[in-house]
N, C-alpha and C. Protein backbone atom coordinates (compact mmCIF):
# COMPACT_ATOMS: atom_id res chain seq x y z
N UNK A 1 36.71 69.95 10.31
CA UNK A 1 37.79 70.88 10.07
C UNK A 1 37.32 71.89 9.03
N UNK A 2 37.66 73.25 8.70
CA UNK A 2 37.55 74.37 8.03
C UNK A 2 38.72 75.25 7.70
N UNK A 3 38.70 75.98 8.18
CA UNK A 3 39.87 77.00 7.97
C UNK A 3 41.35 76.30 8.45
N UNK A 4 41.72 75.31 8.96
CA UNK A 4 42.63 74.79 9.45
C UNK A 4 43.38 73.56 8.55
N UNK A 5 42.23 72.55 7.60
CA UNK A 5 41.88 71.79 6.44
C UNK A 5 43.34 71.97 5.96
N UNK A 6 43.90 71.09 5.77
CA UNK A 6 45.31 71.28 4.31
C UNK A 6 46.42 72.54 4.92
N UNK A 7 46.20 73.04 6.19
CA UNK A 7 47.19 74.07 6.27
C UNK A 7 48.59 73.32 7.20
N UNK A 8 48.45 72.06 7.69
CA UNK A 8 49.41 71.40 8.23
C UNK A 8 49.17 69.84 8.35
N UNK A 9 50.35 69.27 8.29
CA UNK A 9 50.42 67.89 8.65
C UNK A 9 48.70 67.01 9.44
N UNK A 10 48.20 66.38 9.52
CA UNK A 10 47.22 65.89 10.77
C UNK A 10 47.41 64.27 10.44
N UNK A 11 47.72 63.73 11.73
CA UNK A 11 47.59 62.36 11.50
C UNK A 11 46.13 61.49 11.81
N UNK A 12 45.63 61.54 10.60
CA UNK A 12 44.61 61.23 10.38
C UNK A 12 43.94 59.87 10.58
N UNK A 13 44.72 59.20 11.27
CA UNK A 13 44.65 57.90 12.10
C UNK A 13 44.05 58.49 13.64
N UNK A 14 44.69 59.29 14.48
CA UNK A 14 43.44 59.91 15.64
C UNK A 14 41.90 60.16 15.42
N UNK A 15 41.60 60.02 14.07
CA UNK A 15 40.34 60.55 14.18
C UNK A 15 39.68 59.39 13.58
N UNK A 16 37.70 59.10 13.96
CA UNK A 16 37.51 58.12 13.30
C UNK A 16 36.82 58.34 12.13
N UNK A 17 36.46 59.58 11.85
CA UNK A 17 36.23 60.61 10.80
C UNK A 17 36.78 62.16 10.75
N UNK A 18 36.60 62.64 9.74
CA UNK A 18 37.25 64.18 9.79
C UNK A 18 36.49 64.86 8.38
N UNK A 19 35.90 65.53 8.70
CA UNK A 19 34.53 65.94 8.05
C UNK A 19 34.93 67.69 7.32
N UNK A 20 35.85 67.84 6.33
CA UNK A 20 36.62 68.94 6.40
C UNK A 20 35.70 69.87 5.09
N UNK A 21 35.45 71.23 5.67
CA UNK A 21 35.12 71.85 4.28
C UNK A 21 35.96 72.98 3.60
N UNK A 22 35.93 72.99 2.60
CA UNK A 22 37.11 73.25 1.55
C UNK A 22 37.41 74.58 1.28
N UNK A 23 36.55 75.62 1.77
CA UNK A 23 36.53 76.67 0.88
C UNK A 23 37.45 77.82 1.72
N UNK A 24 38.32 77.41 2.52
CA UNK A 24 39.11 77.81 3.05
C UNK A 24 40.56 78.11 2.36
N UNK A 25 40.87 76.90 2.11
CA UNK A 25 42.62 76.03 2.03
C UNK A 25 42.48 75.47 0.49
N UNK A 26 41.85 74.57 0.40
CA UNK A 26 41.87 73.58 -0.64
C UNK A 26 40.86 74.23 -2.11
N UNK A 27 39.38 75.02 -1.92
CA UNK A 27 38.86 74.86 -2.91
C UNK A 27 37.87 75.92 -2.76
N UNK A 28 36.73 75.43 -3.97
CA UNK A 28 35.60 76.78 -3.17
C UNK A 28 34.44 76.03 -2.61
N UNK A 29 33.81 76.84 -1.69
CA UNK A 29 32.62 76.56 -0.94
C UNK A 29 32.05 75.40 -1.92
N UNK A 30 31.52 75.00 -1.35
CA UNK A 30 30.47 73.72 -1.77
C UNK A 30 31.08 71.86 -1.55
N UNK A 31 32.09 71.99 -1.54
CA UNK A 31 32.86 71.07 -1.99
C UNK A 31 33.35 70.71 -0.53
N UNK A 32 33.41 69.25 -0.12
CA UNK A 32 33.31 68.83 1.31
C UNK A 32 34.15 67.47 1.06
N UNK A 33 35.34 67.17 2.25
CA UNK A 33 36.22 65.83 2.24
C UNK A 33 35.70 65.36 3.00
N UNK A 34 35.49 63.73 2.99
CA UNK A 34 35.16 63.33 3.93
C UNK A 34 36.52 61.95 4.23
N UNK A 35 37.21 61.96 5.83
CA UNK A 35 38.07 60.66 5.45
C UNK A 35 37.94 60.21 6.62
N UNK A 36 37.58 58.97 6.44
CA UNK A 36 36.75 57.79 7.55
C UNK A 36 37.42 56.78 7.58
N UNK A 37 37.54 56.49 8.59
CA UNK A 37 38.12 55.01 9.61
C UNK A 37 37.63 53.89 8.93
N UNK A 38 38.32 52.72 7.65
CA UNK A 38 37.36 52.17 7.19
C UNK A 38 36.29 51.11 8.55
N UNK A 39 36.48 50.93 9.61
CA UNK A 39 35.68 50.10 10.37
C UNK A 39 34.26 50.94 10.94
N UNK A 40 34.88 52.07 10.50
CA UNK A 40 32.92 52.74 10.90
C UNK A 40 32.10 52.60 9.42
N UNK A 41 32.95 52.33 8.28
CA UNK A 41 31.65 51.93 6.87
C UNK A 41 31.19 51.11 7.62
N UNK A 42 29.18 51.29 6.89
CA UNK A 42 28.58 50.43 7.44
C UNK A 42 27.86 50.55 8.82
N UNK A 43 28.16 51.67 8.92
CA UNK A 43 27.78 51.48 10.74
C UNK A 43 26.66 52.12 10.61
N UNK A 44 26.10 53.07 10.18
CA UNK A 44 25.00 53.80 9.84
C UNK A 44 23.85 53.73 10.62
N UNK A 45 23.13 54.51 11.38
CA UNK A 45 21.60 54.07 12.22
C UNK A 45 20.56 53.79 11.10
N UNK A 46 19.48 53.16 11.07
CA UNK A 46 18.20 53.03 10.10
C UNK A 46 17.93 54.68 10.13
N UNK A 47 17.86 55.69 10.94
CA UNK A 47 17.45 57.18 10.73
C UNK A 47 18.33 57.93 10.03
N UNK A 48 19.58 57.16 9.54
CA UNK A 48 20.60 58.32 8.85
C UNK A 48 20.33 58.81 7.34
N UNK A 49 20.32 60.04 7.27
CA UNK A 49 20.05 60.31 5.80
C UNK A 49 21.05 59.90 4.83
N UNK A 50 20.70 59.14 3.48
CA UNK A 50 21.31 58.64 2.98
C UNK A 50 22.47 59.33 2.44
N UNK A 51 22.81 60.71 2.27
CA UNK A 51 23.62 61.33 1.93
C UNK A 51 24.61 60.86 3.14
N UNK A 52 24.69 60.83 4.69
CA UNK A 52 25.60 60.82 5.53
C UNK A 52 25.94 59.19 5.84
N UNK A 53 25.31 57.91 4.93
CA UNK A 53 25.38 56.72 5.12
C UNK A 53 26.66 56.46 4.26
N UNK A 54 27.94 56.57 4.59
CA UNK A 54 29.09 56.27 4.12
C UNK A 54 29.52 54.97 3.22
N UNK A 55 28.71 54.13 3.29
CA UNK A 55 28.88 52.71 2.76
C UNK A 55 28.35 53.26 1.75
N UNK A 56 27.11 54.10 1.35
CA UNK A 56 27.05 53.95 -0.26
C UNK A 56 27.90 54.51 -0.92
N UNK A 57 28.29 55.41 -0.09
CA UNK A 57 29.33 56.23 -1.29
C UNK A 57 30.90 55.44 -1.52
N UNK A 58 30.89 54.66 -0.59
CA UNK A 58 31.88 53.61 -0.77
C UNK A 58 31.70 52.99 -1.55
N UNK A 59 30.49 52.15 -1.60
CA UNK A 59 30.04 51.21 -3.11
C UNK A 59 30.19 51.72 -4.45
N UNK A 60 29.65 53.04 -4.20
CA UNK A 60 29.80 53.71 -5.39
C UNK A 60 31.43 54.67 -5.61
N UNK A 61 32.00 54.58 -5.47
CA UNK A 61 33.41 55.13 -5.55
C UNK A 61 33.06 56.56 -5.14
N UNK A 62 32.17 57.15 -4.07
CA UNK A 62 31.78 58.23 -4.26
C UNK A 62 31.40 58.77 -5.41
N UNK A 63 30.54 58.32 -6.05
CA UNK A 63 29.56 59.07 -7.38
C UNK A 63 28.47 58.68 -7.13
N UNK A 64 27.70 58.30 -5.89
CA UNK A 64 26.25 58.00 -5.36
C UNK A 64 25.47 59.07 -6.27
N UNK A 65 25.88 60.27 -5.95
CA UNK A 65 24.99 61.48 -6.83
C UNK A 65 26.12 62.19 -7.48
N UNK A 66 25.80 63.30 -8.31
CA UNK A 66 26.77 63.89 -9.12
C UNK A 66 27.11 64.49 -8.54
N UNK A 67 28.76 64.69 -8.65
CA UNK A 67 29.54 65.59 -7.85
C UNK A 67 29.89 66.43 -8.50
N UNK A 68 30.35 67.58 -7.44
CA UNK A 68 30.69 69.37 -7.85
C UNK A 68 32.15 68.65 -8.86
N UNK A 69 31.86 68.58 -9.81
CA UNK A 69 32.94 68.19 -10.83
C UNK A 69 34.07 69.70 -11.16
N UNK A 70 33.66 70.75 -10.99
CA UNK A 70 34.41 72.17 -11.27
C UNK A 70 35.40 72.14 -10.09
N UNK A 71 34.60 72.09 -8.69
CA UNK A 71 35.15 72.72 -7.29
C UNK A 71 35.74 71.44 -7.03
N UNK A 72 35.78 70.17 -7.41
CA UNK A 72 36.72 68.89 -7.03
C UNK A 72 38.01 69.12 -8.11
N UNK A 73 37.53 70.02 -9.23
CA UNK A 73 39.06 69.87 -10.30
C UNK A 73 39.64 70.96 -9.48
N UNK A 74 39.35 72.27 -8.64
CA UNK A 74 39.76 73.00 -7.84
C UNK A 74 40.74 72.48 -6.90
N UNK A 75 40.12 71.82 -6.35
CA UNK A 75 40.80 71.02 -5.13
C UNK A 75 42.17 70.31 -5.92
N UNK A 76 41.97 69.80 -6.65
CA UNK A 76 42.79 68.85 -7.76
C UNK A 76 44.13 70.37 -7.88
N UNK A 77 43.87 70.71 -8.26
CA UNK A 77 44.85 72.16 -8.45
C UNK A 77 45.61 72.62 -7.63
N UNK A 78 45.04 72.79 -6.61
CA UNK A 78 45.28 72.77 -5.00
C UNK A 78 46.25 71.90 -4.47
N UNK A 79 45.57 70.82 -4.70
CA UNK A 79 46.99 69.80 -4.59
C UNK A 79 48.20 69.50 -4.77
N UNK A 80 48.12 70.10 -6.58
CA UNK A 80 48.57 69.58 -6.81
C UNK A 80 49.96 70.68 -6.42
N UNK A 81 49.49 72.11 -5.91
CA UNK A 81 50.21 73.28 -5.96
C UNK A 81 50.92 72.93 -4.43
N UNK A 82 50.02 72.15 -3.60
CA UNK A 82 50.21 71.64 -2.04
C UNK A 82 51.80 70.91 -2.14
N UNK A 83 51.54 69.88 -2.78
CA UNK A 83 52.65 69.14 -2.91
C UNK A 83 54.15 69.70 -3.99
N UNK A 84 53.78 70.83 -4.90
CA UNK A 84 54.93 71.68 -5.38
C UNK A 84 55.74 72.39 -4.62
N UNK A 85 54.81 72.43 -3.43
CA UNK A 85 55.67 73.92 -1.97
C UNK A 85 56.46 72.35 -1.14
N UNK A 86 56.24 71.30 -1.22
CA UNK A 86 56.99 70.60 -0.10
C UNK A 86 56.04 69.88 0.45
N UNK A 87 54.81 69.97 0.32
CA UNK A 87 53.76 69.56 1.48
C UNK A 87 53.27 69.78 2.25
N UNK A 88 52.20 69.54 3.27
CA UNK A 88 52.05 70.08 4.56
C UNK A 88 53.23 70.61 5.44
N UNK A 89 53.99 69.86 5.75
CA UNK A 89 54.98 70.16 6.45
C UNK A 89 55.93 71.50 6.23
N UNK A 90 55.79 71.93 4.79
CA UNK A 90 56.47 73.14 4.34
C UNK A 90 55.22 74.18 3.88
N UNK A 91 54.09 74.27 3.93
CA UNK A 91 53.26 74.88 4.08
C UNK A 91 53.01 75.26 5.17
N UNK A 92 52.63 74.04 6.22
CA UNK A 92 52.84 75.17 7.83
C UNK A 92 54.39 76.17 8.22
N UNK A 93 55.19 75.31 7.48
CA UNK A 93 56.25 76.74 8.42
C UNK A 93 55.95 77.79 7.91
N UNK A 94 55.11 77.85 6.25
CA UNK A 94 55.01 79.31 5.73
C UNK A 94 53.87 79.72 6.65
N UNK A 95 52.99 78.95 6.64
CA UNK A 95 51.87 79.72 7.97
C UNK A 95 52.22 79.73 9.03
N UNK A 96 53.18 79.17 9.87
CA UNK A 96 53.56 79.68 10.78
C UNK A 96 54.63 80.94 10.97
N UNK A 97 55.18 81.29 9.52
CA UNK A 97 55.88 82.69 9.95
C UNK A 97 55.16 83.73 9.68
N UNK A 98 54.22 83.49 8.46
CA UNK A 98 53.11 84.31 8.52
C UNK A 98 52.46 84.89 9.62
N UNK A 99 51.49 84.22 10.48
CA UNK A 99 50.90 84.35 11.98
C UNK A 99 51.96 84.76 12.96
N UNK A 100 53.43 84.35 12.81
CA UNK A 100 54.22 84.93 13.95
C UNK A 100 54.40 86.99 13.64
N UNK A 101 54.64 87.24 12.06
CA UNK A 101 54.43 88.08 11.94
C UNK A 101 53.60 88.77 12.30
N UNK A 102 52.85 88.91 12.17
CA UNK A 102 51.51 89.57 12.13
C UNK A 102 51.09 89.71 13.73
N UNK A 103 51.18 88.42 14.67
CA UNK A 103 51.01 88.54 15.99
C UNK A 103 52.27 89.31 16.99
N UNK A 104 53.52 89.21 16.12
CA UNK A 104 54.31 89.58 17.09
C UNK A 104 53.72 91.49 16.61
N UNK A 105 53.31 91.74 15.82
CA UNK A 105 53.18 93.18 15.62
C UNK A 105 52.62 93.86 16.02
N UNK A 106 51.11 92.50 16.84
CA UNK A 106 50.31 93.24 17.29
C UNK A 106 50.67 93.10 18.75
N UNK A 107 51.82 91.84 19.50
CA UNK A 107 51.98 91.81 20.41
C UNK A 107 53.29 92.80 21.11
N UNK A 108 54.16 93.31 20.03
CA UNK A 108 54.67 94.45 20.05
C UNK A 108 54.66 95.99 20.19
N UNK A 109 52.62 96.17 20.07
CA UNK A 109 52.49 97.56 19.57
C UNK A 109 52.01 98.21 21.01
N UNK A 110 52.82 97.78 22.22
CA UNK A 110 52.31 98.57 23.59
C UNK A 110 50.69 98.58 23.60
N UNK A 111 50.23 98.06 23.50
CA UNK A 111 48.52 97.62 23.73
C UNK A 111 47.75 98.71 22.68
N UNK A 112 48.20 98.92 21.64
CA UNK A 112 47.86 100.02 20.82
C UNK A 112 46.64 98.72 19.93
N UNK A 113 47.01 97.58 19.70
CA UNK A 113 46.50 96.60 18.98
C UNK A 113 46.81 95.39 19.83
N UNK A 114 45.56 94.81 20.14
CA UNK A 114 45.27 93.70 20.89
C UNK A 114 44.73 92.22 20.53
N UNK A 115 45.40 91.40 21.04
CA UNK A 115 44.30 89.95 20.49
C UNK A 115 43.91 89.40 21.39
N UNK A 116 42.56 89.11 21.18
CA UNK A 116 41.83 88.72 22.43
C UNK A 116 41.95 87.04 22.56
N UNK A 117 43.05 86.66 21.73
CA UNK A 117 43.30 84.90 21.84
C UNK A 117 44.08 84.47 22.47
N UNK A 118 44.21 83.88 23.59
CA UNK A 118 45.13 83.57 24.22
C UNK A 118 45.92 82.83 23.37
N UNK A 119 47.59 83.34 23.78
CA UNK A 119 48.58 82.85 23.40
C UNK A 119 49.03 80.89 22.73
N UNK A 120 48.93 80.75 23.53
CA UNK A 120 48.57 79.23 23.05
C UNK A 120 47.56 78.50 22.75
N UNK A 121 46.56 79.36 21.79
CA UNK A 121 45.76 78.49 21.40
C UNK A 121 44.94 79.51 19.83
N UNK A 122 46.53 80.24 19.97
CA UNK A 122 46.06 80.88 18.58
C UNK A 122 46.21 80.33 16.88
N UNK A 123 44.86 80.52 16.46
CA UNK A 123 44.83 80.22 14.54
C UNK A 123 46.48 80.77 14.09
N UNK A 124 46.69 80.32 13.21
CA UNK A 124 47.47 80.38 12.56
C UNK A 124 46.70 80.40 10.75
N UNK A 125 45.58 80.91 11.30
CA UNK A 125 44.88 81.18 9.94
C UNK A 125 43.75 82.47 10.10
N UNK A 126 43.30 82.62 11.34
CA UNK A 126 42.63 84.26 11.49
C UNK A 126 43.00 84.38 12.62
N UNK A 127 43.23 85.78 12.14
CA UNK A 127 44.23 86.38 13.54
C UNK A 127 43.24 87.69 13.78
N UNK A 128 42.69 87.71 15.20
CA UNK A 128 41.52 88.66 15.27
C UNK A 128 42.21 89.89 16.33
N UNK A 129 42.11 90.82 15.74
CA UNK A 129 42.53 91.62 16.52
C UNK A 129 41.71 93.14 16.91
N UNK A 130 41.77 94.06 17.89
CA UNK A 130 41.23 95.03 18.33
C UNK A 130 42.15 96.13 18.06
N UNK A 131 42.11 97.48 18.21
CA UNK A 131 42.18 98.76 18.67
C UNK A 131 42.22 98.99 20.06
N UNK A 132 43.17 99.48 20.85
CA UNK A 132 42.83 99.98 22.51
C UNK A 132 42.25 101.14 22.26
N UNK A 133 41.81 102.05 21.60
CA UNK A 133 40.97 102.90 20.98
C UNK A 133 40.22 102.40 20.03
N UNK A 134 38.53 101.61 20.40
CA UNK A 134 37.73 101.03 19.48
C UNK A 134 37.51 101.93 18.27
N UNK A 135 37.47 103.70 19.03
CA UNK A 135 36.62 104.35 17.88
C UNK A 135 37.43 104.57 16.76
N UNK A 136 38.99 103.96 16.73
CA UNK A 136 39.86 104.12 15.55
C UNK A 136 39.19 102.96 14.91
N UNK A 137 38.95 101.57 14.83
CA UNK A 137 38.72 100.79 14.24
C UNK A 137 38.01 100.95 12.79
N UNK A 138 36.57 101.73 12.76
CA UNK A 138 36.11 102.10 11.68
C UNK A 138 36.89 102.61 10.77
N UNK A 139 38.19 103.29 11.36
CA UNK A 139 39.01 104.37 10.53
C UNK A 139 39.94 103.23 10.03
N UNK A 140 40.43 102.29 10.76
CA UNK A 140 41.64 101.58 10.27
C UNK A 140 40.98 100.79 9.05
N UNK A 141 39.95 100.16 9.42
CA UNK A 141 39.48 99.19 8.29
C UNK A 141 39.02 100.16 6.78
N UNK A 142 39.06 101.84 6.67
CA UNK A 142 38.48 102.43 5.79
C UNK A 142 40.26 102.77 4.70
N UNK A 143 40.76 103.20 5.85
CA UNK A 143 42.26 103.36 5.54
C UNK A 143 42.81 102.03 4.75
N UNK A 144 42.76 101.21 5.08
CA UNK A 144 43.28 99.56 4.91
C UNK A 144 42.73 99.25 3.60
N UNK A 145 41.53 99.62 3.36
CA UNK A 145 40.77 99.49 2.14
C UNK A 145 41.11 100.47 0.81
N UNK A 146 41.61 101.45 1.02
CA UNK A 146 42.50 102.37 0.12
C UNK A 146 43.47 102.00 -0.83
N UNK A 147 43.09 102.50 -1.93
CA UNK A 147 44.54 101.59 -3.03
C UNK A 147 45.59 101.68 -2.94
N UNK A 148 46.63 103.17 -2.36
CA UNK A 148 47.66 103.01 -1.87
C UNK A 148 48.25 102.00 -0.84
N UNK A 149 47.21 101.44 0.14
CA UNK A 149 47.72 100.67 0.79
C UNK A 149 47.24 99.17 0.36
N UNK A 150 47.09 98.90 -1.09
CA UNK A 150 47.04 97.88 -1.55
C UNK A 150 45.59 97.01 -1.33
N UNK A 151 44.63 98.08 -0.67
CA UNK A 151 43.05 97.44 -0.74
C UNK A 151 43.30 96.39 0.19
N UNK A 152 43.82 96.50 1.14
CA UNK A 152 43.38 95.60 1.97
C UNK A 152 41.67 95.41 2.85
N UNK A 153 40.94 94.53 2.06
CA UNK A 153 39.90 94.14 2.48
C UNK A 153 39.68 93.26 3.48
N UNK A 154 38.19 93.31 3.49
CA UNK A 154 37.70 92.07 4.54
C UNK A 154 38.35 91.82 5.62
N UNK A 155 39.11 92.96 6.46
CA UNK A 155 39.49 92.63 7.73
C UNK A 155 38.91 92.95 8.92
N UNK A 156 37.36 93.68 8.39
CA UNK A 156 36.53 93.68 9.69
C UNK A 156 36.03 92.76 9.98
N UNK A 157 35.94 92.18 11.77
CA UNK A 157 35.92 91.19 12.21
C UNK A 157 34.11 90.61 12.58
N UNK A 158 34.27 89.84 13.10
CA UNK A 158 33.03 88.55 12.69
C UNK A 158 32.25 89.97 13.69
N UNK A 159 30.70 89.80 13.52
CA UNK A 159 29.41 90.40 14.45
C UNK A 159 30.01 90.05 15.69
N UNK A 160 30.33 89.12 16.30
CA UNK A 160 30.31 88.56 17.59
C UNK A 160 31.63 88.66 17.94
N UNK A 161 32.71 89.03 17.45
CA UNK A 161 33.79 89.45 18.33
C UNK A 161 34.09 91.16 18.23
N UNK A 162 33.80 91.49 16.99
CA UNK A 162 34.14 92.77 16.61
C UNK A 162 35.80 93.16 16.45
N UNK A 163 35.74 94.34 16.00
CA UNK A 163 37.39 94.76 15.89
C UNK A 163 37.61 94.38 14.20
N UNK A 164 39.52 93.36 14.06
CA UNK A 164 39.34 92.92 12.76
C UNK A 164 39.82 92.10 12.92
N UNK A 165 39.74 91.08 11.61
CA UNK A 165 40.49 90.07 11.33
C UNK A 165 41.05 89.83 10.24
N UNK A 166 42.26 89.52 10.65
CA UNK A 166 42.64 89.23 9.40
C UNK A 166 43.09 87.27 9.28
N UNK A 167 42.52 87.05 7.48
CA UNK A 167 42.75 85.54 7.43
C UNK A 167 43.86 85.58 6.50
N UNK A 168 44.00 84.52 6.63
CA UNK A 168 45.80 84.39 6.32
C UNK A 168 46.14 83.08 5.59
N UNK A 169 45.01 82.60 4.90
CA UNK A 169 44.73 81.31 4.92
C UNK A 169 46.28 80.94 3.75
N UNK A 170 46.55 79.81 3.60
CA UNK A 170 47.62 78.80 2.40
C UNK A 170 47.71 80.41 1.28
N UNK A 171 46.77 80.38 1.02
CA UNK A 171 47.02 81.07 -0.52
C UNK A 171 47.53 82.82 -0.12
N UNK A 172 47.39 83.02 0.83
CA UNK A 172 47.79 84.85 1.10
C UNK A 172 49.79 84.49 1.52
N UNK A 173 50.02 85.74 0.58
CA UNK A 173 51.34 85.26 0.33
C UNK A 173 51.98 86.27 1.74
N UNK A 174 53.25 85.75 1.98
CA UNK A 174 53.96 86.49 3.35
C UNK A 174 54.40 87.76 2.81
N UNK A 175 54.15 88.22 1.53
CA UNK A 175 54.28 89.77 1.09
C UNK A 175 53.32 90.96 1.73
N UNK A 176 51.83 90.58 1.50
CA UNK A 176 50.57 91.07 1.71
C UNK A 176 50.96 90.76 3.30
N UNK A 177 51.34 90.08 4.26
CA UNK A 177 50.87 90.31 5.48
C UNK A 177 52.39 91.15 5.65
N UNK A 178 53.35 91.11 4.74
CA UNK A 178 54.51 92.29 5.64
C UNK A 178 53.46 93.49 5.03
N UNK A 179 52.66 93.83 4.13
CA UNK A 179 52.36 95.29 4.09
C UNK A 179 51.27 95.43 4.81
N UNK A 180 50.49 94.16 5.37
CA UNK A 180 49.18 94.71 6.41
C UNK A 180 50.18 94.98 7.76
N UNK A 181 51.27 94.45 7.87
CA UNK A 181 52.11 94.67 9.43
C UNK A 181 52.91 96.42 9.15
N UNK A 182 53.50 96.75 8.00
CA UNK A 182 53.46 97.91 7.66
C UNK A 182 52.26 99.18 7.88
N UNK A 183 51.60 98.64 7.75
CA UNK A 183 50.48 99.51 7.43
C UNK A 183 49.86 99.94 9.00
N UNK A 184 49.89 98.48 9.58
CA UNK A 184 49.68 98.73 10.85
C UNK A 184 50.37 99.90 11.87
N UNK A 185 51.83 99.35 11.43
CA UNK A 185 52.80 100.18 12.65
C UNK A 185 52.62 101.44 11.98
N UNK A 186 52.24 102.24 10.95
CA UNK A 186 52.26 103.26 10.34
C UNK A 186 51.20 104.11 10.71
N UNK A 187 49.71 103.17 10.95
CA UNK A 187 48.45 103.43 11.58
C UNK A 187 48.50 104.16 12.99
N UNK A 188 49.68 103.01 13.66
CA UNK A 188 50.04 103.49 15.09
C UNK A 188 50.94 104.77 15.01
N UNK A 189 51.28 105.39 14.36
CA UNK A 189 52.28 106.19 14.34
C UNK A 189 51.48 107.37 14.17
N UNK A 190 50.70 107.57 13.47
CA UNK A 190 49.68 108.14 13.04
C UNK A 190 48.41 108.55 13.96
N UNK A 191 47.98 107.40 14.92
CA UNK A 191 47.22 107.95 15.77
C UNK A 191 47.28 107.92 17.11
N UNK A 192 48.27 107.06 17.42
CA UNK A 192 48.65 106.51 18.70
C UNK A 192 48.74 108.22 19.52
């Protein structure tokens, strides 16, 4: 798990591990959960590197080697801010009105702004979207980046899909995505 990590409920009994990294939701890069089925401790092949042999770090309360002690008090913070909102369960409805925003705006804008994700099987944490006029794109992401419109960064999208994205992860508040959905319909008004 990644970008998805801490943003809703998971019953963590389906899985017989769940190998989640943090620098999404919970913490910063470096810093990795690991939560395992206790009947696979122990199971380990003779070829496994000892870092991925789960029984030691079991023996050792997880302190086999020294841990990111900064980016685990992170996480710790995180938590503890997780469980102040209600929990998972009241953290996804905020990400889920978040992502409804933002998608119904782009699924509203007469094909002016497109998502190439099919409907049921969209993030609720990056929401990737296009231009039906690509060659506006350069312009939207330069515009977006402007201090009047609050510097909205980093919403050009990955090498391999292109267009933009925007992430939306736990910590981006439902203020910032009503002014990227502002900004949008204003974009369209503007060049459409």
């Amino acid at each position: 798990m990644s970008s998805n990590f801490c943003s809703k409920p998971v019953d963590v009994s389906k899985f017989g591990l769940i190998y989640a990294g943090t620098q999404k939701n919970v913490g910063p890069s470096g810093v990795t959960i690991v939560i395992m089925r206790k009947d696979l401790v122990g199971n380990a092949q003779e070829i496994t590197p000892v870092m991925f042999d789960y029984k030691i770090h079991v023996e050792n309360n997880s302190l086999y080697n020294t841990p990111p002690c900064y980016g685990i008090y992170m996480c710790g913070l995180v938590f503890e801010d997780l469980l102040a909102q209600g929990g998972l369960k009241e953290v996804e409805k905020k990400n889920i009105k978040k992502a409804h925003i933002l998608y119904d705006a782009i699924d509203e804008s007469n094909g002016f702004y497109r998502c190439p994700v099919e409907k049921s099987v969209r993030s609720l944490m990056n929401v990737p979207f296009t231009l039906e006029k690509s060659d506006l794109e350069a312009e939207f992401i330069k515009e977006a980046a402007k201090e009047k419109n609050q510097k909205m960064i980093q919403l050009k999208g990955q090498r391999s899909v292109g267009g933009m994205r925007a992430s939306i992860y736990n910590a981006m508040p439902l203020a910032d995505i009503e002014k990227l959905v502002a900004f949008m319909k204003d974009f369209q008004v503007r060049h459409a």
